[in-house]
N, C-alpha and C. Protein backbone atom coordinates (compact mmCIF):
# COMPACT_ATOMS: atom_id res chain seq x y z
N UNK A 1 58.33 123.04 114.34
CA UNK A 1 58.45 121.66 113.87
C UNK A 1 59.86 121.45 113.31
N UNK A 2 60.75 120.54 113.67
CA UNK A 2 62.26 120.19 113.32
C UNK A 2 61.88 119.54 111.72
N UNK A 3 62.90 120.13 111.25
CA UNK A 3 62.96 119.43 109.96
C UNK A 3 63.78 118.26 109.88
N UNK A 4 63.29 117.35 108.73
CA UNK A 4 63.62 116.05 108.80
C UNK A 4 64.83 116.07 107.92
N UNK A 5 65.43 115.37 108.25
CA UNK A 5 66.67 115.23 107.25
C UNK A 5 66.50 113.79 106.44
N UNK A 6 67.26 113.40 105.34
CA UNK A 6 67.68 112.02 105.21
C UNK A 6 69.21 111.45 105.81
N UNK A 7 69.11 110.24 105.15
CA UNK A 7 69.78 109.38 106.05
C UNK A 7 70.19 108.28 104.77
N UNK A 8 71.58 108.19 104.38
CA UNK A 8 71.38 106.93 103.56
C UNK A 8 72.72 107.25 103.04
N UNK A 9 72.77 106.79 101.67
CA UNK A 9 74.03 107.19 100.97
C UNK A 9 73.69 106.26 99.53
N UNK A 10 74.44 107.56 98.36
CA UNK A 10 74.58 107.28 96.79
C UNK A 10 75.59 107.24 96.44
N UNK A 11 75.87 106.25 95.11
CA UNK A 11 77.17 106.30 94.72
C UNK A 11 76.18 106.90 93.03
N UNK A 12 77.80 108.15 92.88
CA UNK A 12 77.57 108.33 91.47
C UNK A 12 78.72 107.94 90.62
N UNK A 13 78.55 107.32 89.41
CA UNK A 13 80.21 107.28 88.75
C UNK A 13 79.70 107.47 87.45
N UNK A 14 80.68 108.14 86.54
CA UNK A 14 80.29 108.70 85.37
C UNK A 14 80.44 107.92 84.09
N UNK A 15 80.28 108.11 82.97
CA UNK A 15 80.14 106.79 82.04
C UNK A 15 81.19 106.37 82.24
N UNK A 16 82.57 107.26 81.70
CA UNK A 16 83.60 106.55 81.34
C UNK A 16 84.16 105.86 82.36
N UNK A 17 83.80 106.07 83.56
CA UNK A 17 84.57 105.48 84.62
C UNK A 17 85.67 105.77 85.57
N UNK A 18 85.66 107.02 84.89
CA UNK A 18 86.99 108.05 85.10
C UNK A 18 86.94 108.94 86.85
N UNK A 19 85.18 109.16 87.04
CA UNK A 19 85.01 109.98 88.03
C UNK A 19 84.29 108.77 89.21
N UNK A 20 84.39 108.37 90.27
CA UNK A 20 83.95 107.57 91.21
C UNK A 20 83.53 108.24 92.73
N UNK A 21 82.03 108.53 92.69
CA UNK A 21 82.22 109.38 94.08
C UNK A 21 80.54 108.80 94.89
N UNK A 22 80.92 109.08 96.06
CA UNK A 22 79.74 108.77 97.18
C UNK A 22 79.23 109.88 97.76
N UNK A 23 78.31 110.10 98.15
CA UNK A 23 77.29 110.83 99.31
C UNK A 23 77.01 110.30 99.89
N UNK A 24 76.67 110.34 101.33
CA UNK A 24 76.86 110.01 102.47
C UNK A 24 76.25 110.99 103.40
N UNK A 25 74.45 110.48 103.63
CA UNK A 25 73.63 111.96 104.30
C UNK A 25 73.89 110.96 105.66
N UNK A 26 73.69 112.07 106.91
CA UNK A 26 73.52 111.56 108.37
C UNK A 26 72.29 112.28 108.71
N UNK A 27 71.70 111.82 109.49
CA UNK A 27 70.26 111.84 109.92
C UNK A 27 70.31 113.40 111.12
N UNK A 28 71.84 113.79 111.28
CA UNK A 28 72.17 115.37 111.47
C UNK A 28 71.72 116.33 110.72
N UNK A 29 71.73 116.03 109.35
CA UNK A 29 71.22 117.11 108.24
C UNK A 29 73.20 117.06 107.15
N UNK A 30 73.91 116.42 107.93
CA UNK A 30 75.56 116.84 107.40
C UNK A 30 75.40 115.86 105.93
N UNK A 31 76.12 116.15 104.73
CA UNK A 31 76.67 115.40 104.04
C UNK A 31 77.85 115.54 103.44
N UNK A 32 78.26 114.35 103.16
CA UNK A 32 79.80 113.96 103.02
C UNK A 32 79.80 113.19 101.35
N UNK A 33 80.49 114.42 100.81
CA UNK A 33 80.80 113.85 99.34
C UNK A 33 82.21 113.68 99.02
N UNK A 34 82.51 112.26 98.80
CA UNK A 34 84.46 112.07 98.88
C UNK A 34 83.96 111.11 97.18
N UNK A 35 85.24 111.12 96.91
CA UNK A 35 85.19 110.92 95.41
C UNK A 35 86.85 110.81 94.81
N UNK A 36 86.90 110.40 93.48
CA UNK A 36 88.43 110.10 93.00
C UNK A 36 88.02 110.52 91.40
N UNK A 37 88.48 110.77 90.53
CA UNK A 37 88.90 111.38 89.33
C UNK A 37 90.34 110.79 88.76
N UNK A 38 90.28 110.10 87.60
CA UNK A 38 91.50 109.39 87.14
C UNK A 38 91.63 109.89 85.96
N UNK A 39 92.35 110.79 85.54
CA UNK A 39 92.68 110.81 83.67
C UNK A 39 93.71 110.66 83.65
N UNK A 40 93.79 109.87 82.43
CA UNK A 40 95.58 109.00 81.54
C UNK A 40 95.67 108.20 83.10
N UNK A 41 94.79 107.08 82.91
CA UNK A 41 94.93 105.63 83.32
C UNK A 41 96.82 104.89 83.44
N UNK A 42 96.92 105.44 82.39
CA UNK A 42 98.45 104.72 82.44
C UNK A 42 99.49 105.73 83.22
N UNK A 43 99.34 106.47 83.78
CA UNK A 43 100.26 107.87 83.60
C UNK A 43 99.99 108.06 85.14
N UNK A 44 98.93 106.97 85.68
CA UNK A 44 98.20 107.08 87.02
C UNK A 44 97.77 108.72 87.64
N UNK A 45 97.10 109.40 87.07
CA UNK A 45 96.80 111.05 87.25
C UNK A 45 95.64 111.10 87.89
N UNK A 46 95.88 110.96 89.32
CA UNK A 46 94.44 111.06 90.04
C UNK A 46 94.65 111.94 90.78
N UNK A 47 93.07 112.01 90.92
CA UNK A 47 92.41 113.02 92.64
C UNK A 47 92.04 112.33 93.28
N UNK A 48 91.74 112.53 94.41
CA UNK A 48 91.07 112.13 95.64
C UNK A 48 90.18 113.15 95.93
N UNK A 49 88.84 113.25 96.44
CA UNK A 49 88.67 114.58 97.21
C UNK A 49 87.61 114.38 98.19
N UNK A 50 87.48 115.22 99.46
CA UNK A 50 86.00 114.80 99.88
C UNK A 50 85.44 116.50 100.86
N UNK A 51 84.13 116.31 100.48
CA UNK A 51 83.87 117.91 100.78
C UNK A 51 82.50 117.47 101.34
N UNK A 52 82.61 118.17 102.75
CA UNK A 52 81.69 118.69 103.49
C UNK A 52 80.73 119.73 103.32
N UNK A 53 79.23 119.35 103.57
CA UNK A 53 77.89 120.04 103.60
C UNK A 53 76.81 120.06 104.20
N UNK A 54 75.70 120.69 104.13
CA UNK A 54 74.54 120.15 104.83
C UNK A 54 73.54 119.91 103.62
N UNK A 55 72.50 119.57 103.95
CA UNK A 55 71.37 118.93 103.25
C UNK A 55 70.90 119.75 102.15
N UNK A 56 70.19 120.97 103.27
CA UNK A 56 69.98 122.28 102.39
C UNK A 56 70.76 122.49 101.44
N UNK A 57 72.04 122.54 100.98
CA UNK A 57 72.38 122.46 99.88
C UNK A 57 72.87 121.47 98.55
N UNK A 58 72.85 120.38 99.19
CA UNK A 58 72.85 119.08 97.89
C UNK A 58 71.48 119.04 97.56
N UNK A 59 70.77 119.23 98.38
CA UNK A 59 68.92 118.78 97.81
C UNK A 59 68.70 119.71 96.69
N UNK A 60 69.05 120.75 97.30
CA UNK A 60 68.18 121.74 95.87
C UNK A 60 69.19 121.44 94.56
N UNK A 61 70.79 120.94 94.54
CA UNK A 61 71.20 120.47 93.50
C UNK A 61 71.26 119.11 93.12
N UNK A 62 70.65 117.95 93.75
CA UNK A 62 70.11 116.80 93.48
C UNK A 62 68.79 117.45 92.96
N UNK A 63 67.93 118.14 92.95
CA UNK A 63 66.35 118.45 92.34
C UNK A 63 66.93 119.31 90.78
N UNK A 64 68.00 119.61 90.73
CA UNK A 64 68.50 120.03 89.43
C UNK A 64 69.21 119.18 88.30
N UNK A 65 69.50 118.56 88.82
CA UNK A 65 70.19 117.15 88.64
C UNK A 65 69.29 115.99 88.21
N UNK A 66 67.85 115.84 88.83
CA UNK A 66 66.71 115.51 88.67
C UNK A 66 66.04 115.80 87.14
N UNK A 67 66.10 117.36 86.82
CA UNK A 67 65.57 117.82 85.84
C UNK A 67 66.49 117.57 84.63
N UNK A 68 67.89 117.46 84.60
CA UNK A 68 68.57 117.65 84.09
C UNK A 68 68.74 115.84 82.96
N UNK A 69 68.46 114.80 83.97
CA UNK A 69 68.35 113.51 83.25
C UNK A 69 66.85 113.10 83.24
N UNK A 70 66.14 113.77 83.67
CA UNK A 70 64.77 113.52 82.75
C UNK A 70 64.61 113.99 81.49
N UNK A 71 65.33 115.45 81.27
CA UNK A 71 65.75 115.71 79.71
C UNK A 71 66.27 114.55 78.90
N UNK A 72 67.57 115.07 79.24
CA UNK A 72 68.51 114.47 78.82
C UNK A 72 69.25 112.70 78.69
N UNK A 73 68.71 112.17 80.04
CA UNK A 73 68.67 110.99 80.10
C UNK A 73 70.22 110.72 81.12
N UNK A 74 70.34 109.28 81.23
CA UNK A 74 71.44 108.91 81.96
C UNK A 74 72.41 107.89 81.43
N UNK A 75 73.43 107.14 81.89
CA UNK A 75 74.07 105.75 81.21
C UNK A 75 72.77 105.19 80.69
N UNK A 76 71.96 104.79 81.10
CA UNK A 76 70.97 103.88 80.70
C UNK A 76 70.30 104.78 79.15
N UNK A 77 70.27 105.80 79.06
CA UNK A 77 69.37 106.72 78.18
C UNK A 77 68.19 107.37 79.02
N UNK A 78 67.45 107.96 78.08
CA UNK A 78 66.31 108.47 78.42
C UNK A 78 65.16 107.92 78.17
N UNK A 79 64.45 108.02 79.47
CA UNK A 79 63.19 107.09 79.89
C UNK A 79 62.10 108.10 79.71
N UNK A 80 60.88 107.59 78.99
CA UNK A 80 59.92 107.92 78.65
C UNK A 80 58.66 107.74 79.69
């Protein structure tokens, strides 16, 4: 039986605003995480970056990631 992949795409960005990045699954099993990082706004000090994967490995760290703001919570806080 072929395993199913997803198909879609997330944006994550972090409180301060500083980190801005996407995922990007293809219905191949591939994902594509590209992203930018800015510290000292005025001083313009950025990254760019984007890194190649497959499924099998963002899932099991999206399911950690999972556990991690049901603790802890997210921008919004923690939901009960």
């Amino acid at each position: 039986m072929p395993k199913e992949f997803k198909k879609g795409q997330a944006k994550l960005n972090s409180y301060e605003n500083n980190l801005l990045s996407t995922l990007k699954y293809d219905e191949l099993g591939h994902v594509v995480l590209k992203g930018k990082f800015t510290e000292k706004y005025m001083e313009e000090n950025t990254l760019e970056f984007e890194l190649k994967s497959d499924q099998s490995f963002i899932n099991s760290t999206l399911k950690d990631l999972e556990l991690l703001a049901s603790k802890y919570g997210d921008n919004t806080g923690i939901t009960k």
